[in-house]
C-alpha atoms as a PDB file:
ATOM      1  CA  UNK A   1       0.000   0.000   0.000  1.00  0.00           C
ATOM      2  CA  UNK A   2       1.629   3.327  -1.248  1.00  0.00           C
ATOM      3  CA  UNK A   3       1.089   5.965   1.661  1.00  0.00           C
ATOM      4  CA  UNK A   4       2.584   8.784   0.764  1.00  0.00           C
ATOM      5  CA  UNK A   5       1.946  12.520   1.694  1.00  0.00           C
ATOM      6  CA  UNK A   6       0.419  13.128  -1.615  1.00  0.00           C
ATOM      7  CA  UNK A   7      -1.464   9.960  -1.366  1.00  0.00           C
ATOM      8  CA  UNK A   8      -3.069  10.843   2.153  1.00  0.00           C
ATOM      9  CA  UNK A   9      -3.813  14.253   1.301  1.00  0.00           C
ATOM     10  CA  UNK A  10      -5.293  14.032  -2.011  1.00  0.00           C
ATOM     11  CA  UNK A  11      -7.196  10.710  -0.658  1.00  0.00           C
ATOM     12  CA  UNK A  12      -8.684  12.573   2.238  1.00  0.00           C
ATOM     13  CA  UNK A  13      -9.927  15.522  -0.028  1.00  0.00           C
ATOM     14  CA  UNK A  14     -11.651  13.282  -2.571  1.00  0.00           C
ATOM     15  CA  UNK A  15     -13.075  11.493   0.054  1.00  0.00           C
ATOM     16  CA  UNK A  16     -14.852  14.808   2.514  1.00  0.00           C
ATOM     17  CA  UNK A  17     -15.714  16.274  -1.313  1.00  0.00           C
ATOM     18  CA  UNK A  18     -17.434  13.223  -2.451  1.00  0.00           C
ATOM     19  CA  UNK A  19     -19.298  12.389   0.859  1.00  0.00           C
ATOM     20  CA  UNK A  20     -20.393  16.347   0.678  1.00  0.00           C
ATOM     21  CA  UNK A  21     -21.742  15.844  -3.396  1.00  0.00           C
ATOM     22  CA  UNK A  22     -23.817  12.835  -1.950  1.00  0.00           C
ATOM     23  CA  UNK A  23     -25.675  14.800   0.801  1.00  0.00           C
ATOM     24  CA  UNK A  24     -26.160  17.752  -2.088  1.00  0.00           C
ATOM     25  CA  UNK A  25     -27.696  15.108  -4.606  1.00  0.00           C
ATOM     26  CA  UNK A  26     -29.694  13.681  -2.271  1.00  0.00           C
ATOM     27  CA  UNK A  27     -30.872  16.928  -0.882  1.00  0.00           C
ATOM     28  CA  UNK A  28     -31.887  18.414  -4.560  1.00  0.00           C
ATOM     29  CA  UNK A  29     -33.742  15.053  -4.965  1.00  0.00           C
ATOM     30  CA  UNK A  30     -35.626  15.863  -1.886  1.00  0.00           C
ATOM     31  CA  UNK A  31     -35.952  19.316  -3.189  1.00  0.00           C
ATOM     32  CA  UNK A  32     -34.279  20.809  -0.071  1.00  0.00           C
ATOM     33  CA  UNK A  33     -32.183  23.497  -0.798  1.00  0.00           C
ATOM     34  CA  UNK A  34     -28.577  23.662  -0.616  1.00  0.00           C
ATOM     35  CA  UNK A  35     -27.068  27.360   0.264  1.00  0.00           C
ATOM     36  CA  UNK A  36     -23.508  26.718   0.555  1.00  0.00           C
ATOM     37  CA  UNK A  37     -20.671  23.829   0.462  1.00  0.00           C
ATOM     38  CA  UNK A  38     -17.281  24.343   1.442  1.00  0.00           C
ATOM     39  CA  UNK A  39     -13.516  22.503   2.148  1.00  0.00           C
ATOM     40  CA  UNK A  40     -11.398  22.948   5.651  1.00  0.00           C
ATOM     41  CA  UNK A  41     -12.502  25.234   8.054  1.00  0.00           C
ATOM     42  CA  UNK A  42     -11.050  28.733   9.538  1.00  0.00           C
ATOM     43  CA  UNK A  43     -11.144  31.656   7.413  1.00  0.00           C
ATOM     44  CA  UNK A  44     -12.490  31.610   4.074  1.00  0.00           C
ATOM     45  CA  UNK A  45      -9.643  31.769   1.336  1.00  0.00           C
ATOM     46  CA  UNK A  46     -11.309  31.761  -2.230  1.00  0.00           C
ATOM     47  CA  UNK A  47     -15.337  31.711  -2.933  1.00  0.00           C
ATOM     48  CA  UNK A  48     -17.743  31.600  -5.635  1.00  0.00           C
ATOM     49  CA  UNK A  49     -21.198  31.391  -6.495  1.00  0.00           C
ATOM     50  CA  UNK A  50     -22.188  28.756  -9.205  1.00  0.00           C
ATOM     51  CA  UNK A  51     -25.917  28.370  -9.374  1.00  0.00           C
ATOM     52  CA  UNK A  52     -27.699  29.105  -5.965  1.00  0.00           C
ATOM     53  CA  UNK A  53     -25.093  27.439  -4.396  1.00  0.00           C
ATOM     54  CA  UNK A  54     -22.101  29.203  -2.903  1.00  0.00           C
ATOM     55  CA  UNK A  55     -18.380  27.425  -2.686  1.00  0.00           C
ATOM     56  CA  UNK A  56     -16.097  28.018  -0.187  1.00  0.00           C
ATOM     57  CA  UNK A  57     -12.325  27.413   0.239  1.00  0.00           C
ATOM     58  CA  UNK A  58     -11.122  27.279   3.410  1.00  0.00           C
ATOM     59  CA  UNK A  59      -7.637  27.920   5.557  1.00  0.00           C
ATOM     60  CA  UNK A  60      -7.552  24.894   7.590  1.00  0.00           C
ATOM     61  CA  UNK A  61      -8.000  21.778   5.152  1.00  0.00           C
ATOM     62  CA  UNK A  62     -10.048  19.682   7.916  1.00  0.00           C
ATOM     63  CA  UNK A  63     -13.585  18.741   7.115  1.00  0.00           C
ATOM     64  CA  UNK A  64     -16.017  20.026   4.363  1.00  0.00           C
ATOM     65  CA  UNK A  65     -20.021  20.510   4.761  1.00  0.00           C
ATOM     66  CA  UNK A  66     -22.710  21.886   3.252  1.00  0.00           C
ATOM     67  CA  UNK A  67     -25.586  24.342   4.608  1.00  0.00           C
ATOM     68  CA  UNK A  68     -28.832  23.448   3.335  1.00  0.00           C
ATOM     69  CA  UNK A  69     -32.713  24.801   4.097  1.00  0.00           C
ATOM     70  CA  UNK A  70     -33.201  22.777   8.038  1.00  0.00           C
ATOM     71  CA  UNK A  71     -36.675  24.211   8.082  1.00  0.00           C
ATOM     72  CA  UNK A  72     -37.382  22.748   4.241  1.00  0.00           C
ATOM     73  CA  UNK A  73     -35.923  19.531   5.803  1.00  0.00           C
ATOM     74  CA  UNK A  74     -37.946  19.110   8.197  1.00  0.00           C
ATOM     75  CA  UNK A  75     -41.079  19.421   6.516  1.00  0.00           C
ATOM     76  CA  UNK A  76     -40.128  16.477   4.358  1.00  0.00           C
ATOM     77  CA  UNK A  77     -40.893  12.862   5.193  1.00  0.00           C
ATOM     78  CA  UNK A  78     -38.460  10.606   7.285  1.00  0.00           C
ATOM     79  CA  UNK A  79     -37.492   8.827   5.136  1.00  0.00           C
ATOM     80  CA  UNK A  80     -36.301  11.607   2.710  1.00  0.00           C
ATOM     81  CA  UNK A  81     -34.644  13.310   6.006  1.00  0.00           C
ATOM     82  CA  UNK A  82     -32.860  10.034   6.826  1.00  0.00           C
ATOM     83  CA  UNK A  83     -31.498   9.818   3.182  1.00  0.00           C
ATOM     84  CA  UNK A  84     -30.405  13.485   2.851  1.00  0.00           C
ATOM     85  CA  UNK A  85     -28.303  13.374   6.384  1.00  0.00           C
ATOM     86  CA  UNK A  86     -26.936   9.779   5.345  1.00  0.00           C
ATOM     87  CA  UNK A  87     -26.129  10.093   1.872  1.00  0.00           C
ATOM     88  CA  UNK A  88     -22.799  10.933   2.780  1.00  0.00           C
ATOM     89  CA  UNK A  89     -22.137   7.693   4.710  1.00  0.00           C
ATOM     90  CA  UNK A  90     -23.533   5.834   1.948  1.00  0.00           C
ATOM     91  CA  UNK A  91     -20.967   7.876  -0.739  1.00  0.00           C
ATOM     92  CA  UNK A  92     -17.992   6.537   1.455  1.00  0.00           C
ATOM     93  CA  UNK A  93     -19.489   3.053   2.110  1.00  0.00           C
ATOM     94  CA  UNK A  94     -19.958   2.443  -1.703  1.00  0.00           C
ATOM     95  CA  UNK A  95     -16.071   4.075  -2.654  1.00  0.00           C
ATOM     96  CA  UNK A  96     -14.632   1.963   0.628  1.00  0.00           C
ATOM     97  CA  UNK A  97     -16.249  -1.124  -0.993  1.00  0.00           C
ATOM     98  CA  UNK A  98     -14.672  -0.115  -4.817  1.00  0.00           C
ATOM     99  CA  UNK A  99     -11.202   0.716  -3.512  1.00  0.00           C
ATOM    100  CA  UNK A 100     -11.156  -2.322  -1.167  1.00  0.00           C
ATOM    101  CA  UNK A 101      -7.717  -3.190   0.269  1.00  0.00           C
ATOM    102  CA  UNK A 102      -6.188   0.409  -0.852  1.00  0.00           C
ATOM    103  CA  UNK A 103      -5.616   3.150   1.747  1.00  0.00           C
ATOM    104  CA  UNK A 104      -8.691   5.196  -0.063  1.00  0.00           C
ATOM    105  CA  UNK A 105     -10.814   2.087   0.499  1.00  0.00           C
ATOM    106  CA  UNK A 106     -10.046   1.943   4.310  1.00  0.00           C
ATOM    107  CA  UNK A 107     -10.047   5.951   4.457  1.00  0.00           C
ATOM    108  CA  UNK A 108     -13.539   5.730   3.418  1.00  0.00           C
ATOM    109  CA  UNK A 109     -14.829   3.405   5.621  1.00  0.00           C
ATOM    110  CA  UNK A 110     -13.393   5.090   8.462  1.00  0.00           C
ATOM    111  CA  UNK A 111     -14.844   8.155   7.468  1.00  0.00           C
ATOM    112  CA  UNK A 112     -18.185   6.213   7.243  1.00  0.00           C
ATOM    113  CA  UNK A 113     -18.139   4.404  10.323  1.00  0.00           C
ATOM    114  CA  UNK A 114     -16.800   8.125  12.467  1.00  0.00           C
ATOM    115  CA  UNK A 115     -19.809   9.651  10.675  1.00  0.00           C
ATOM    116  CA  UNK A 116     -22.347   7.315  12.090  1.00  0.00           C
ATOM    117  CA  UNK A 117     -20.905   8.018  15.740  1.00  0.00           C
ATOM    118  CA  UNK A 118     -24.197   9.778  17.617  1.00  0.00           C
ATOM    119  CA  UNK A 119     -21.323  12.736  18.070  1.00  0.00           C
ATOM    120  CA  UNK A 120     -22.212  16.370  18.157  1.00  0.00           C
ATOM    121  CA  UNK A 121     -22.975  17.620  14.233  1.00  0.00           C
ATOM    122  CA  UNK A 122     -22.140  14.405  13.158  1.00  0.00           C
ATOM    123  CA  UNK A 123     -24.046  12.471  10.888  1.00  0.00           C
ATOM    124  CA  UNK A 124     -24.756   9.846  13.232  1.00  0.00           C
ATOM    125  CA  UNK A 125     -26.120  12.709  15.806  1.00  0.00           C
ATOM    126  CA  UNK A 126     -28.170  14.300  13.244  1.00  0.00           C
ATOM    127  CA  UNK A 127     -30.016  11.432  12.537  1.00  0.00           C
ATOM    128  CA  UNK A 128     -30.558  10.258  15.912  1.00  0.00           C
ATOM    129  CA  UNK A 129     -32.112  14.088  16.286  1.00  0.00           C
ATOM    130  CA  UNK A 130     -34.302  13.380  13.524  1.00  0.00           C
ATOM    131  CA  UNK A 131     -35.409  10.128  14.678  1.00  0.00           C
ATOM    132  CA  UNK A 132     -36.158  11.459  18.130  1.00  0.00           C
ATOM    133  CA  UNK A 133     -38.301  14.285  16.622  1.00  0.00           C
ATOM    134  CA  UNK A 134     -40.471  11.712  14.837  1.00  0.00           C
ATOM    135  CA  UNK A 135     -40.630   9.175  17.536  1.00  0.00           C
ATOM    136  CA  UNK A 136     -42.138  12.399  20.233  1.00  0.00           C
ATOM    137  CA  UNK A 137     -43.802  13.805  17.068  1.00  0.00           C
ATOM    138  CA  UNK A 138     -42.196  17.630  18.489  1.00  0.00           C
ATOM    139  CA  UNK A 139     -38.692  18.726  19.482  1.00  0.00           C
ATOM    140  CA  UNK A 140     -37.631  18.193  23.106  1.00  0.00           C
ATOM    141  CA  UNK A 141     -34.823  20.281  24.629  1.00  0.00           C
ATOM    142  CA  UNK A 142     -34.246  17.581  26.999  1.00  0.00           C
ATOM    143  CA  UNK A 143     -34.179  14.695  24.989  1.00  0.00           C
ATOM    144  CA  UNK A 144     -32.144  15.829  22.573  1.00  0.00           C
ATOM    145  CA  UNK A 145     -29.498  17.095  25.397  1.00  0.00           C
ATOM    146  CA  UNK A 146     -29.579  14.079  26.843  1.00  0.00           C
ATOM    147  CA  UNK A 147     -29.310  12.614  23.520  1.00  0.00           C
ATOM    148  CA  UNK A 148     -26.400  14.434  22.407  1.00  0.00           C
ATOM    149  CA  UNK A 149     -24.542  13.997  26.167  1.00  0.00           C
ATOM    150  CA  UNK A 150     -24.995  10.477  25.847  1.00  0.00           C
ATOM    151  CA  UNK A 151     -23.860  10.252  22.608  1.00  0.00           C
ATOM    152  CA  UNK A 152     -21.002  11.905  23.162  1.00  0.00           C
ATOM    153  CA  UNK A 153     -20.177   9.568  26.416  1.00  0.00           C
ATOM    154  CA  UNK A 154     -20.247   7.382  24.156  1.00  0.00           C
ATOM    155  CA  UNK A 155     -18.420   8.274  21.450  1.00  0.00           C
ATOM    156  CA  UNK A 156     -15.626   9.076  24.070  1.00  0.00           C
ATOM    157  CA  UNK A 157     -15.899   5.761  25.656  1.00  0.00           C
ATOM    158  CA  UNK A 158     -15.048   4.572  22.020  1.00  0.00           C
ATOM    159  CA  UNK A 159     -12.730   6.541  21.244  1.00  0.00           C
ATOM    160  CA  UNK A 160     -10.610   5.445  25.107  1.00  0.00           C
ATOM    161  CA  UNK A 161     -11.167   1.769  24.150  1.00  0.00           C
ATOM    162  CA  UNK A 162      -9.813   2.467  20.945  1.00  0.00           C
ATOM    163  CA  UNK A 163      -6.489   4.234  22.356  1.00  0.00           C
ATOM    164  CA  UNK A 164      -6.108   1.971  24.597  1.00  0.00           C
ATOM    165  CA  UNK A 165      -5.969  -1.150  22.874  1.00  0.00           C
END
């Protein structure tokens, strides 16, 4: 397996772009609204505007996202929320399987299986938001604070385990 700098860098960047096109695909099909997608984080370093959608380049090349209507979201049915907020996971799931046994096959299944963690703004946690919504049928402050301390607990508890072995 070739790891290089190159390799790692140019892996990880196809793989947070990718996973970002899949929740903007699946959002369009759901005719929710995507406002902005962006690379890294920190200040913004070089933007456009193609379409209604505005691209940003960021400092910091950690992460990429995507801002899209919440309240147009949440009007749609579950199971069109559920396959807008996991699209992404899906994206890296299906490129892990392709690239099996290469460093972008494992980087995408990592990414996958981190974004299903029930952490904070995660995919995982999103979901787990949504699902709570629809089970009460409202929003509930303290369920989903309990929801996302929990989570998190747990998510750290996963993380130790994982250190430690």
């Amino acid at each position: 397996m070739d790891i290089s700098l190159f390799n790692v860098g140019s892996s990880l960047v196809v793989s947070l772009v990718l996973h970002e096109v899949g929740h903007v695909l699946a959002a369009r099909a759901c005719h929710v609204p995507v406002t902005e997608a962006g690379f890294g984080c920190g200040p913004k370093l070089a933007g456009a505007r193609i379409g209604n959608i505005d691209y940003h380049l960021r400092l910091l090349p950690i992460g990429a996202y995507i801002r899209m209507d919440m309240a147009r979201l949440q009007t749609r049915p579950l199971a069109q929320q559920l396959l807008v907020l996991l699209a992404g996971i899906v994206v890296n799931l299906v490129l892990g399987v392709l690239a099996w046994g290469s460093f972008f096959g494992t980087l995408n299944i990592v990414l996958a299986l981190t974004n299903l963690l029930p952490v904070y703004q995660q995919d995982g946690w999103k979901t787990g938001i949504v699902i709570c919504r629809h089970v009460l049928g409202r929003a509930s402050q303290v369920v989903e604070w309990s929801f996302t301390i929990v989570a998190g607990l747990i998510g750290l508890a996963i993380f130790a385990r994982a250190i430690i072995v």
